[in-house]
N, C-alpha and C. Protein backbone atom coordinates (compact mmCIF):
# COMPACT_ATOMS: atom_id res chain seq x y z
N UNK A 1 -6.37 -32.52 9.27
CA UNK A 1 -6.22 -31.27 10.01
C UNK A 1 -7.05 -30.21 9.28
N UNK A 2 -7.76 -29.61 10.32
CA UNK A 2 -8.30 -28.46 9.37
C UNK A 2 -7.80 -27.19 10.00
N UNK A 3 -8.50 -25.90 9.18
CA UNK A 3 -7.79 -24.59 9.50
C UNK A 3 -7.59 -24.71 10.97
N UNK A 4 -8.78 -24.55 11.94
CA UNK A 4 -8.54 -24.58 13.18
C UNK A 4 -7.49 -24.89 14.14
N UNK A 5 -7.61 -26.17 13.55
CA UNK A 5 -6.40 -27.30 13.95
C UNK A 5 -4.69 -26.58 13.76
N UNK A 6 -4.94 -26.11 12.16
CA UNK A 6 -4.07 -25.82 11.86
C UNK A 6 -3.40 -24.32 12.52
N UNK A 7 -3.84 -23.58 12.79
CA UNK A 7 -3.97 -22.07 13.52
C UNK A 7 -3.38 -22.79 14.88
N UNK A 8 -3.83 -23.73 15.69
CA UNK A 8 -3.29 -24.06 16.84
C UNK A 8 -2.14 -24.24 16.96
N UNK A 9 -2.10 -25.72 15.76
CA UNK A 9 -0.18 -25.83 15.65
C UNK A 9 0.37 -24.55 15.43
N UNK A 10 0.36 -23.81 14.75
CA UNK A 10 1.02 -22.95 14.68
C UNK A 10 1.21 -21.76 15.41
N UNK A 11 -0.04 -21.36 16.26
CA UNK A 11 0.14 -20.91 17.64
C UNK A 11 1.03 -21.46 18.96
N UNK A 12 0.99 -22.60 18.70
CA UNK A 12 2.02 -23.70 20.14
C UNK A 12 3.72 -23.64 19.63
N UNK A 13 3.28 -23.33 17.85
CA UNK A 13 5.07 -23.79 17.63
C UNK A 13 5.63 -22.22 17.98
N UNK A 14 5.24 -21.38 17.41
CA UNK A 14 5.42 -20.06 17.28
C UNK A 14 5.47 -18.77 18.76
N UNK A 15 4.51 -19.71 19.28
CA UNK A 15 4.03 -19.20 20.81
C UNK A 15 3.80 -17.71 20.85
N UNK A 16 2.73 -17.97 19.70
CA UNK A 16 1.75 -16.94 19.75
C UNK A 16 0.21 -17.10 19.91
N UNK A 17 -0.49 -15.78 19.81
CA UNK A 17 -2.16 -16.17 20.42
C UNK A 17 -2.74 -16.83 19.14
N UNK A 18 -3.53 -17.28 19.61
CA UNK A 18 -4.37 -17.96 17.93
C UNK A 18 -5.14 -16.96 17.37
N UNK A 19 -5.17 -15.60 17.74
CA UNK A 19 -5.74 -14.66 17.06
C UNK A 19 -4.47 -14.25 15.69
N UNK A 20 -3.31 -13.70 16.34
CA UNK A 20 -2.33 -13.79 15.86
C UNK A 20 -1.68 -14.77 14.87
N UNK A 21 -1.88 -16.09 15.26
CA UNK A 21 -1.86 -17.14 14.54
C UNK A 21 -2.65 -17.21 13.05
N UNK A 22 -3.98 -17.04 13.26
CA UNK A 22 -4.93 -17.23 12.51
C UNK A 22 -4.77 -15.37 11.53
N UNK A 23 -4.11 -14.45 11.98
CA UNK A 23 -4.09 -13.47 11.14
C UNK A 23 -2.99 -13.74 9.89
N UNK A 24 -2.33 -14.04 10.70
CA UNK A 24 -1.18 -15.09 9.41
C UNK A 24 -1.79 -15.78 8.82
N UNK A 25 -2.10 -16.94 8.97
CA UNK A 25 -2.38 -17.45 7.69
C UNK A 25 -3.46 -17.25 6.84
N UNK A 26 -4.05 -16.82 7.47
CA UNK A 26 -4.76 -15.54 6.35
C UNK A 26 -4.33 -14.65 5.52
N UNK A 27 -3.32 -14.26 6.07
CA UNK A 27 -2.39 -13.19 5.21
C UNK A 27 -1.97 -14.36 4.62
N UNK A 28 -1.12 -15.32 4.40
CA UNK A 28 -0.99 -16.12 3.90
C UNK A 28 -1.54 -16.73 2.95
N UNK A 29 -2.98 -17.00 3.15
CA UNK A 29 -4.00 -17.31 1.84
C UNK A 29 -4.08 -16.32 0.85
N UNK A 30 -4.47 -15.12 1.69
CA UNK A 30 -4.81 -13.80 1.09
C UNK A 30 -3.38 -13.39 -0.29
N UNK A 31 -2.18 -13.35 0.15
CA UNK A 31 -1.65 -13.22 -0.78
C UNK A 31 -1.07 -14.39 -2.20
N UNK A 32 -0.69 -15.82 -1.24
CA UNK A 32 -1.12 -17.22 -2.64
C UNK A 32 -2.23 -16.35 -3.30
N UNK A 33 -2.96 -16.63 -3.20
CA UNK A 33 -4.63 -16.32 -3.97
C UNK A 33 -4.07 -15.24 -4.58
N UNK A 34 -3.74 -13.58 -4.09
CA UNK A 34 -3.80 -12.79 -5.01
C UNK A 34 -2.52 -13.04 -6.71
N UNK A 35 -1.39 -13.65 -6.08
CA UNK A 35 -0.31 -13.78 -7.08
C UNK A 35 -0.91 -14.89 -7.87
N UNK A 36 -1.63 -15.75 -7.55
CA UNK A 36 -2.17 -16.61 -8.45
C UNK A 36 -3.33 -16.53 -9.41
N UNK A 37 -3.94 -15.36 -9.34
CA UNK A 37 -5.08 -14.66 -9.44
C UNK A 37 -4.26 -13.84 -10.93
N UNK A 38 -3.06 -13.58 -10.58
CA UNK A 38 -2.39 -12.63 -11.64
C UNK A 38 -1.39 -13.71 -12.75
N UNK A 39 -1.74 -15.37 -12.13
CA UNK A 39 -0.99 -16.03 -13.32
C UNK A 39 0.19 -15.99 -12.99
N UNK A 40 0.82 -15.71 -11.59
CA UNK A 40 2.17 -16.04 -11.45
C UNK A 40 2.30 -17.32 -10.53
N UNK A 41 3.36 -17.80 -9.28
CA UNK A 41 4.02 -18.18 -8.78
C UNK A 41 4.38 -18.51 -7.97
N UNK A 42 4.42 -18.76 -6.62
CA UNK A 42 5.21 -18.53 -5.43
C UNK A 42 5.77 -19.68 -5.37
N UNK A 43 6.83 -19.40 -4.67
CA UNK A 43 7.95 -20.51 -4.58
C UNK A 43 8.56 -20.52 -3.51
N UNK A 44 8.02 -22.20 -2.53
CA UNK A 44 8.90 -22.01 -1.04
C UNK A 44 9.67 -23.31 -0.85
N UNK A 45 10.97 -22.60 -1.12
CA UNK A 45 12.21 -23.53 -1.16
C UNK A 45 12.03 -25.05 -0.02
N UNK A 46 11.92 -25.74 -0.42
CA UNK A 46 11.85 -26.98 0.14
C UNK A 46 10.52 -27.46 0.51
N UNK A 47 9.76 -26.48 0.33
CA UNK A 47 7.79 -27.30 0.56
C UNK A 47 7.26 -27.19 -0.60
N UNK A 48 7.48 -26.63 -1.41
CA UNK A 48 6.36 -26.78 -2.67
C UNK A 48 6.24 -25.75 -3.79
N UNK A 49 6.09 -25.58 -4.37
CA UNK A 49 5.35 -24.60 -5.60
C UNK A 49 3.82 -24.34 -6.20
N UNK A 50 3.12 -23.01 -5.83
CA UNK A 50 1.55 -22.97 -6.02
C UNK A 50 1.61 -23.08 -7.70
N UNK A 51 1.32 -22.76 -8.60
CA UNK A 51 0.98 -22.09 -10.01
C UNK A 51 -0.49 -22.27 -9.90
N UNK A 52 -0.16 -22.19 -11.54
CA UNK A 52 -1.82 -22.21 -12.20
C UNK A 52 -1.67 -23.28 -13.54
N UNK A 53 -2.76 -23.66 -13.88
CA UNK A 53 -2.79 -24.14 -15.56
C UNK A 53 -3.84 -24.03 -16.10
N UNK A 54 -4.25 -24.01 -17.16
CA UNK A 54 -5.24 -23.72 -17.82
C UNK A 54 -5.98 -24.84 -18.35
N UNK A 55 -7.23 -25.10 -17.90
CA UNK A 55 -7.78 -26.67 -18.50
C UNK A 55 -8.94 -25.98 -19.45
N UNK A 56 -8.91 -27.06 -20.45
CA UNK A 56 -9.45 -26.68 -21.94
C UNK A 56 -10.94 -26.81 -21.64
N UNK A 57 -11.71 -26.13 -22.70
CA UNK A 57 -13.28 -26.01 -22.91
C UNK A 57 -13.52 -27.78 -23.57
N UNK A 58 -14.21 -28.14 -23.30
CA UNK A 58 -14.69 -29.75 -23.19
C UNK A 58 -15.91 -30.22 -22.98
N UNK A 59 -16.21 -31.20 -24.08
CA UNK A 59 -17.88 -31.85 -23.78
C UNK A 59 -18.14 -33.11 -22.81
N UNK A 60 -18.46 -32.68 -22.07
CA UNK A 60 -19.33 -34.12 -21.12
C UNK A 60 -20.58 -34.48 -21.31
N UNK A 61 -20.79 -35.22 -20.01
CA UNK A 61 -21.95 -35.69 -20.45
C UNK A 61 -23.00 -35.93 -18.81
N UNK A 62 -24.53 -35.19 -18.87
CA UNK A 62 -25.03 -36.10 -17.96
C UNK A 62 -25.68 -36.93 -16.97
N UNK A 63 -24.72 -37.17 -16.55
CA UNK A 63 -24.72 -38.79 -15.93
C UNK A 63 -26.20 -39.23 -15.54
N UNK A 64 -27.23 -38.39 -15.33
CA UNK A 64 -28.82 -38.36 -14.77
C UNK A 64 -29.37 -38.69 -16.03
N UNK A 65 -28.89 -37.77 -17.37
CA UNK A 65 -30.11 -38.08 -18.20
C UNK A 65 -29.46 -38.85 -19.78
N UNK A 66 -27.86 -38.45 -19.87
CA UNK A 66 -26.90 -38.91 -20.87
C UNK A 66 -26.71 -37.63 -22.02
N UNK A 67 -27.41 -36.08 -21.70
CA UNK A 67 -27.12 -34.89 -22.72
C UNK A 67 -25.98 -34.95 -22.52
N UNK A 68 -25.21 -33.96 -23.59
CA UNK A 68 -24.12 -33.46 -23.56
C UNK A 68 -24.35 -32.49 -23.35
N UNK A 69 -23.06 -31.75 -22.47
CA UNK A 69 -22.80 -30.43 -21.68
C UNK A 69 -21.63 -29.96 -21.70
N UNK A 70 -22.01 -28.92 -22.09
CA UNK A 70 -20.25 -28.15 -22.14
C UNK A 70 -19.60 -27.92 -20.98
N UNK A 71 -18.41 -28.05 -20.90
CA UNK A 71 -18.04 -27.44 -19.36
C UNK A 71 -16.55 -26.68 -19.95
N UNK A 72 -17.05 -24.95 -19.58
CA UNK A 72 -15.98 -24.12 -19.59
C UNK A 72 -14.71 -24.58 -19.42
N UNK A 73 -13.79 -23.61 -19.99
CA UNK A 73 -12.45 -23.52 -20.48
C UNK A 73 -12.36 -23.13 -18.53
N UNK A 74 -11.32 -23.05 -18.08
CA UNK A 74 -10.97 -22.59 -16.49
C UNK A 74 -9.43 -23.03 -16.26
N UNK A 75 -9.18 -21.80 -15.21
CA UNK A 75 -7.93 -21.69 -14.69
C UNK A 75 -7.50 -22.39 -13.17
N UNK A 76 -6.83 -24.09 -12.89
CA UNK A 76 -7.33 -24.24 -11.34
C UNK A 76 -5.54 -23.73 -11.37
N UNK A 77 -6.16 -23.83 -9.61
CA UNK A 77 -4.81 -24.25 -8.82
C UNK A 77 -3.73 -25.64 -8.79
N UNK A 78 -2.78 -25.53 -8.71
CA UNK A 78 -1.58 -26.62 -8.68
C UNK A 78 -1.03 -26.40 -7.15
N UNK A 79 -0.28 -27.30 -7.04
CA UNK A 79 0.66 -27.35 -6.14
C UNK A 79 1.46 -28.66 -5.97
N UNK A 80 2.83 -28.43 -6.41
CA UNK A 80 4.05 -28.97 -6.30
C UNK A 80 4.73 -29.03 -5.30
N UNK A 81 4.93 -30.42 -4.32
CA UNK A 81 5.99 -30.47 -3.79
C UNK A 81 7.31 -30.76 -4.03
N UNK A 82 8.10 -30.19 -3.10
CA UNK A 82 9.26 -29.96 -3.22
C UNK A 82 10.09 -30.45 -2.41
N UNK A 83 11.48 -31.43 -2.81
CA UNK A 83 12.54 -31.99 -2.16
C UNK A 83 12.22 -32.71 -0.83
N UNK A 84 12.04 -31.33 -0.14
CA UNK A 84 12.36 -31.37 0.80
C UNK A 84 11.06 -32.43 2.03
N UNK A 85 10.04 -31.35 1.09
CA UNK A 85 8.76 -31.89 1.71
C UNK A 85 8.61 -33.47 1.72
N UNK A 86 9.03 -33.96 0.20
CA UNK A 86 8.73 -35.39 -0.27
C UNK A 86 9.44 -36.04 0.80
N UNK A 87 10.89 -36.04 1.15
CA UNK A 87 12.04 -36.21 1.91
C UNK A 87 11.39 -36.13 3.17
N UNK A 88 11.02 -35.41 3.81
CA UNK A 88 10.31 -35.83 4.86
C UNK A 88 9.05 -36.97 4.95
N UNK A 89 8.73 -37.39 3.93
CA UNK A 89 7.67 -38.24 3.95
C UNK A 89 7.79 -39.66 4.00
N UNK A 90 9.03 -39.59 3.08
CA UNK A 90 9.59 -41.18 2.92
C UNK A 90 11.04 -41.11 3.82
């Protein structure tokens, strides 16, 4: 499913316009991104948990010529599911 896709379902469940649709989850991205941006959190009871973690500064290597290359210290995204979500799967 992609955004598109996704904006629809949620226009048909909601029975709203997909303009409307699609302003949500934007707002939606828009704020994940900003709280995660600040190193915190969000937490939605029974689907999941966003954070952050911090992956270390590290030497590779490569693969075209065999140098070594540093590759920056960086902050990704996580995401944890939760109970509920898993529970629906199995």
């Amino acid at each position: 499913m992609n955004k598109q896709e996704l904006i629809e379902a949620i226009a048909n469940e909601v029975e709203v316009t997909k303009a409307t649709a699609a302003g949500c989850l934007d707002a939606f991205i828009n704020a994940v991104t900003k709280v995660l941006k600040k190193k915190g959190e969000v937490r939605l009871v029974g689907f999941g948990t966003f954070t952050t973690t911090k992956r270390k500064a590290t030497t590779g290597r490569n693969p075209q010529t065999g140098a070594a290359i540093k590759i920056p210290a960086s902050t990704q995204p996580k995401f944890r599911a939760g109970k509920a979500l898993k529970d629906a799967l199995n």
